[in-house]
C-alpha atoms as a PDB file:
ATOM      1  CA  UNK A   1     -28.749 -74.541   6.425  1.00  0.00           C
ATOM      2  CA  UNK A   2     -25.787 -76.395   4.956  1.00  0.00           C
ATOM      3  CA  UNK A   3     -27.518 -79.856   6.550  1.00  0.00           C
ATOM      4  CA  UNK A   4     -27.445 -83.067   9.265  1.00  0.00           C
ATOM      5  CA  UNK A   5     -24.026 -82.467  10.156  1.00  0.00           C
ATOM      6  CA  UNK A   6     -22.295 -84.629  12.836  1.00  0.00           C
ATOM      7  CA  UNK A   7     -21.268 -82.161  16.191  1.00  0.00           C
ATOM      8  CA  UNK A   8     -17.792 -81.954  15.272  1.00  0.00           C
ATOM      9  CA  UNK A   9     -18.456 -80.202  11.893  1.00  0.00           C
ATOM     10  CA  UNK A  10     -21.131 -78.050  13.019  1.00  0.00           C
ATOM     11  CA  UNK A  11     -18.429 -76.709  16.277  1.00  0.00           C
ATOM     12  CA  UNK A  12     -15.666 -76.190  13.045  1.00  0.00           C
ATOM     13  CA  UNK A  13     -18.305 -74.051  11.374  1.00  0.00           C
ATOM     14  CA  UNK A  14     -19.297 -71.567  13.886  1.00  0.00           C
ATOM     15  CA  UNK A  15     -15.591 -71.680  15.400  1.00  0.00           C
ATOM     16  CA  UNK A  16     -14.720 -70.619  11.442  1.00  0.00           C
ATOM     17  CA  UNK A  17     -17.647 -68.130  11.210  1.00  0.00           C
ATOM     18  CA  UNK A  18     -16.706 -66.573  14.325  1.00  0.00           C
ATOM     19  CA  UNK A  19     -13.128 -65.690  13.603  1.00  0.00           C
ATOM     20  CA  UNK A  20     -13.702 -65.000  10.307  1.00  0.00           C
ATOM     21  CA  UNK A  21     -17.084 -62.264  11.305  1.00  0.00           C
ATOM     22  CA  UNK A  22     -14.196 -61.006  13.977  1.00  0.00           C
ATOM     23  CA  UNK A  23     -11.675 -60.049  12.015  1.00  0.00           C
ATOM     24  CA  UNK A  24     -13.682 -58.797   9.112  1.00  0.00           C
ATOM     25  CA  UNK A  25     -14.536 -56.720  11.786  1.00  0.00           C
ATOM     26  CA  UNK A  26     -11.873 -55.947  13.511  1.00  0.00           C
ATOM     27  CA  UNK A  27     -10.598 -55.121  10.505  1.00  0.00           C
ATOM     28  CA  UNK A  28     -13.430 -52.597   8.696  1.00  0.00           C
ATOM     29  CA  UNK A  29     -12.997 -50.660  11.596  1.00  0.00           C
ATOM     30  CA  UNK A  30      -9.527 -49.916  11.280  1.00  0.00           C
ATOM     31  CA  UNK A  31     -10.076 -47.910   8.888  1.00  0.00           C
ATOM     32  CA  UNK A  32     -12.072 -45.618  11.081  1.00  0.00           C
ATOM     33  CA  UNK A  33     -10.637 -42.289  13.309  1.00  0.00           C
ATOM     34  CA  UNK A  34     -11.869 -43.446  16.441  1.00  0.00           C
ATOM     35  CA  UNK A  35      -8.747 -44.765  18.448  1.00  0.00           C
ATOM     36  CA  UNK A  36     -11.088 -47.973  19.714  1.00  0.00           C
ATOM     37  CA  UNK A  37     -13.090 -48.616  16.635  1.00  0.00           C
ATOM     38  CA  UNK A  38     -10.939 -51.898  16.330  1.00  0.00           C
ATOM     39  CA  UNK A  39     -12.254 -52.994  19.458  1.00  0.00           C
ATOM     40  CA  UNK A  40     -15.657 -52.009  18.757  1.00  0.00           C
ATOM     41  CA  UNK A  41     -15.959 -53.359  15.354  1.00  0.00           C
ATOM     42  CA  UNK A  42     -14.480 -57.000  16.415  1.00  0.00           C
ATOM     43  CA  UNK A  43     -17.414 -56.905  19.088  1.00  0.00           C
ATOM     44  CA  UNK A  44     -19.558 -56.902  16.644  1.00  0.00           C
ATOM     45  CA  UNK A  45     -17.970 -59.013  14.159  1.00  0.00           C
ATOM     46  CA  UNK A  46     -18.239 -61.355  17.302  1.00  0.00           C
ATOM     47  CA  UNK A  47     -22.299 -60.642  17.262  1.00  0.00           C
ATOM     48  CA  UNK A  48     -22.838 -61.387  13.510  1.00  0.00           C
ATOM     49  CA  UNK A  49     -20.651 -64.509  13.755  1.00  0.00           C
ATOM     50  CA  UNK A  50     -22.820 -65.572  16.371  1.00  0.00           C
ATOM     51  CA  UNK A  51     -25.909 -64.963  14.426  1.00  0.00           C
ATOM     52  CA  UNK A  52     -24.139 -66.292  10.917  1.00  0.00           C
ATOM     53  CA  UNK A  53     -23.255 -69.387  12.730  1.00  0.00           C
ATOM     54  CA  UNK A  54     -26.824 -70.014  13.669  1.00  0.00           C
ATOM     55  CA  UNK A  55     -28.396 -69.428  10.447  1.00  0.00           C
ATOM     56  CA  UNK A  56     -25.463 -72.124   9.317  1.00  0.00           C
ATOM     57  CA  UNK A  57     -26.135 -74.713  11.219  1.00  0.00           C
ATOM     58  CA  UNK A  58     -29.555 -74.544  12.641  1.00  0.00           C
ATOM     59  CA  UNK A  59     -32.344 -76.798  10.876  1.00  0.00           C
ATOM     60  CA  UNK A  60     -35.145 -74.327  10.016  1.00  0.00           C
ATOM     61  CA  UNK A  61     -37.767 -77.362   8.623  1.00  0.00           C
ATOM     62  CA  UNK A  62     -36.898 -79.655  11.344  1.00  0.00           C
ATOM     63  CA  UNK A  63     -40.233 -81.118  13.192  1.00  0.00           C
ATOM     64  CA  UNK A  64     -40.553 -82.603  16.197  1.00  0.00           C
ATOM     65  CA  UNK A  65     -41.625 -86.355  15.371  1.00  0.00           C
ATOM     66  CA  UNK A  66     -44.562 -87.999  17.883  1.00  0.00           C
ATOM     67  CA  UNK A  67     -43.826 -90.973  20.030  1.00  0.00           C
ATOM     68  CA  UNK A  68     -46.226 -93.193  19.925  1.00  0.00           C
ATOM     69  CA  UNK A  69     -46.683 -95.608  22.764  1.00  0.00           C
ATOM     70  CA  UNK A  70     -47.836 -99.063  22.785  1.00  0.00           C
ATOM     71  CA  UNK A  71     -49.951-100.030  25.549  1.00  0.00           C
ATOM     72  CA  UNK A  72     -50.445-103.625  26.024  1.00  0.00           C
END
């Protein structure tokens, strides 16, 4: 977890994670024979970006905190 970050940084990261796990591979499978494999491997650059970008930014160690209520 990089940490508390306000919601604009935390979109910028898994917009940046996401292009950059979709064209890594996009671009690893262009190197393969198969005439789609670029198509294929940006789907799942797409899926690891998604998964990357939640390991990123979600807090692991976060706890719910307890209300308390005051009756009177």
């Amino acid at each position: 977890m990089i940490g508390p970050l306000p919601r604009l940084h935390r979109l910028l990261v898994v917009a940046v994670a996401l292009i950059v796990a979709i064209a890594s591979g996009a671009w690893v499978a262009h190197f393969s024979p198969l005439p789609v494999a670029a198509v294929a491997g940006a789907m799942w650059g797409f899926f690891a970006g998604i998964v990357l970008a939640y390991v990123l930014v979600h807090d692991f160690h976060a706890h719910p905190h307890p209300v308390r209520l005051r009756r009177h």
